[in-house]
Protein backbone atom coordinates (compact mmCIF):
# COMPACT_ATOMS: atom_id res chain seq x y z
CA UNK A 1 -150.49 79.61 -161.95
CA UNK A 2 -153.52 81.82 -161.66
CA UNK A 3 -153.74 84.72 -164.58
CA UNK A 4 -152.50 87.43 -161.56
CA UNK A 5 -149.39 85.47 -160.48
CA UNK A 6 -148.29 84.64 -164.81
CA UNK A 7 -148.93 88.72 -165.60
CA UNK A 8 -146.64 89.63 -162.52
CA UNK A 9 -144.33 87.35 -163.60
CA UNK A 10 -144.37 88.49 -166.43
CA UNK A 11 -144.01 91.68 -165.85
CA UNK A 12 -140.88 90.95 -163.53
CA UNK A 13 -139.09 88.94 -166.61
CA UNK A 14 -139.45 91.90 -168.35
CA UNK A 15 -138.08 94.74 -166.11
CA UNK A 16 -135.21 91.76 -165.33
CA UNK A 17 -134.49 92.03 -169.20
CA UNK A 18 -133.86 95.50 -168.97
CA UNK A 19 -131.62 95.71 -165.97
CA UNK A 20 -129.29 92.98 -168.23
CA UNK A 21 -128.95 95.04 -170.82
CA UNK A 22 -128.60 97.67 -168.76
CA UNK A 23 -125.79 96.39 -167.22
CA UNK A 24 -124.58 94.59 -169.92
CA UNK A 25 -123.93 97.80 -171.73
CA UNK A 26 -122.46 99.77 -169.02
CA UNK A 27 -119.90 97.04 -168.07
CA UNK A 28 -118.91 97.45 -171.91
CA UNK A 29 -119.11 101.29 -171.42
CA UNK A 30 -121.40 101.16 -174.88
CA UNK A 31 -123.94 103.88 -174.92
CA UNK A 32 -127.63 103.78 -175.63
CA UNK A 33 -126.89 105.29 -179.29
CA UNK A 34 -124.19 102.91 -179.94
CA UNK A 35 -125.84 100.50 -178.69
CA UNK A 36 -129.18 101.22 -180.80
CA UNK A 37 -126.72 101.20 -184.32
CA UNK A 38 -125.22 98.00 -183.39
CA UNK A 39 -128.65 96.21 -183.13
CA UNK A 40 -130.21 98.55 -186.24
CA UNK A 41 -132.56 99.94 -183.97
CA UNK A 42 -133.71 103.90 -183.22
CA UNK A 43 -132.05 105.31 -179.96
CA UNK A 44 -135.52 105.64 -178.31
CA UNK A 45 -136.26 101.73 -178.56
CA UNK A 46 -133.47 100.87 -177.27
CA UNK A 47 -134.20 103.09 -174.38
CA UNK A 48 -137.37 101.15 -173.92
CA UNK A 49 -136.04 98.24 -174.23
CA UNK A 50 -133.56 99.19 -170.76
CA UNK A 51 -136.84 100.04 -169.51
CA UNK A 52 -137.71 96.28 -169.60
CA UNK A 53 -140.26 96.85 -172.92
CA UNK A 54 -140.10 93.12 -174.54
CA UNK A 55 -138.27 93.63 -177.86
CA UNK A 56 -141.08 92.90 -181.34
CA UNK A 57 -137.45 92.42 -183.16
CA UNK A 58 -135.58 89.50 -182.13
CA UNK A 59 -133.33 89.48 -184.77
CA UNK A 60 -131.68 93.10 -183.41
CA UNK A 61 -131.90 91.73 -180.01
CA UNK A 62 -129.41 88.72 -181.42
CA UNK A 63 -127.17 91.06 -183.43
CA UNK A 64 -126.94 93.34 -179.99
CA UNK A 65 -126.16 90.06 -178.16
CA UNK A 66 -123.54 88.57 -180.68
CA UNK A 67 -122.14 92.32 -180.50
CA UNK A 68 -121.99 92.38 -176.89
CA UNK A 69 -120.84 88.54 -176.36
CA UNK A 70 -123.36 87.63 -174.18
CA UNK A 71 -125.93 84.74 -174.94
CA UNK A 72 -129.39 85.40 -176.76
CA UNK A 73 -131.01 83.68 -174.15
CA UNK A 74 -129.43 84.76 -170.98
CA UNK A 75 -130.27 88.24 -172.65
CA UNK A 76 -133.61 87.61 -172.67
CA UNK A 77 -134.64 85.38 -170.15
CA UNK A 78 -131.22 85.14 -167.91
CA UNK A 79 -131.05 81.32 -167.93
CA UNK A 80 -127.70 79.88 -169.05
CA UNK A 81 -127.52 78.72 -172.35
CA UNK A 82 -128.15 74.86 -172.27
CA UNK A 83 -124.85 72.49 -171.38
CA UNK A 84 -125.21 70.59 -174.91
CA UNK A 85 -125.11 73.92 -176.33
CA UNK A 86 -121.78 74.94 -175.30
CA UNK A 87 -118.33 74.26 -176.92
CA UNK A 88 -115.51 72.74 -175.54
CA UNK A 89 -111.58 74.49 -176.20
CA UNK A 90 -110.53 70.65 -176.71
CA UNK A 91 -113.18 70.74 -179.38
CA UNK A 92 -110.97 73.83 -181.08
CA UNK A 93 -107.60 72.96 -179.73
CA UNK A 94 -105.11 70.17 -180.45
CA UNK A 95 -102.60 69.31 -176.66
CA UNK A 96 -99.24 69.92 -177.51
CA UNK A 97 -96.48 69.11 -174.49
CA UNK A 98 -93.79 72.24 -174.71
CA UNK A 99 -92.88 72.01 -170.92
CA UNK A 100 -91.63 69.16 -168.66
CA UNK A 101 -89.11 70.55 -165.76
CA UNK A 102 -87.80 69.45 -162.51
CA UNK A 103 -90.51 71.10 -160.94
CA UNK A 104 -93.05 69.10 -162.42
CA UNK A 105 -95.37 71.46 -164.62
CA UNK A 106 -96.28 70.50 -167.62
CA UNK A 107 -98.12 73.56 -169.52
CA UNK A 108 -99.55 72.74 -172.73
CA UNK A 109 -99.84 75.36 -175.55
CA UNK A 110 -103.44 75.32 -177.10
CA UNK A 111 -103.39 75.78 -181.10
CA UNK A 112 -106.45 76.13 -183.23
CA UNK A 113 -107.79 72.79 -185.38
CA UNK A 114 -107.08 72.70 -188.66
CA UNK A 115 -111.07 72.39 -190.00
């Protein structure tokens, strides 16, 4: 990719960051103040950071993302977190039959593992 094509790219990735948050945060109904307290950040870097200006402290960017429940990653880049990377319910539930009627539905009642 020639050195034109990588800085408009670039440059897209970034103004893509800042419509996430963006959104992110107005879905929540979280304010840009609110927002900039969660991730220990002043209000006016968090307003350039809607404005797609790529974040210097990426440990604010994760506490804003933990905050929110969204992924680090889709945050920043909008890919998905990787499948390996993701966590099952069976992996945090135990099956437990509490239903078996005439109609045939079994539901199953998830409880938390005992770590």
């Amino acid at each position: 990719m020639s050195d034109k094509a990588s800085d408009v790219q670039r440059r897209k990735n970034k103004n893509e960051w800042g419509q996430r948050l963006k959104s992110v945060l107005a879905e929540r109904k979280i304010s840009l103040r609110k927002a900039a307290a969660i991730a220990g950040v002043s209000p006016s870097v968090m307003d350039s950071w809607t404005s797609g200006a790529t974040p210097s402290d990426m440990l604010a960017v994760k506490k804003l993302s933990d905050s929110l429940g969204v992924s680090f990653s889709w945050l920043l880049t909008g890919q998905p977190d990787s499948v390996g990377d993701s966590i099952s319910l069976q992996e945090h539930f135990e099956e437990a039959t509490i239903f078996n009627g005439l109609a045939r539905i079994k539901i199953e009642k998830l409880t938390p593992r005992k770590k």
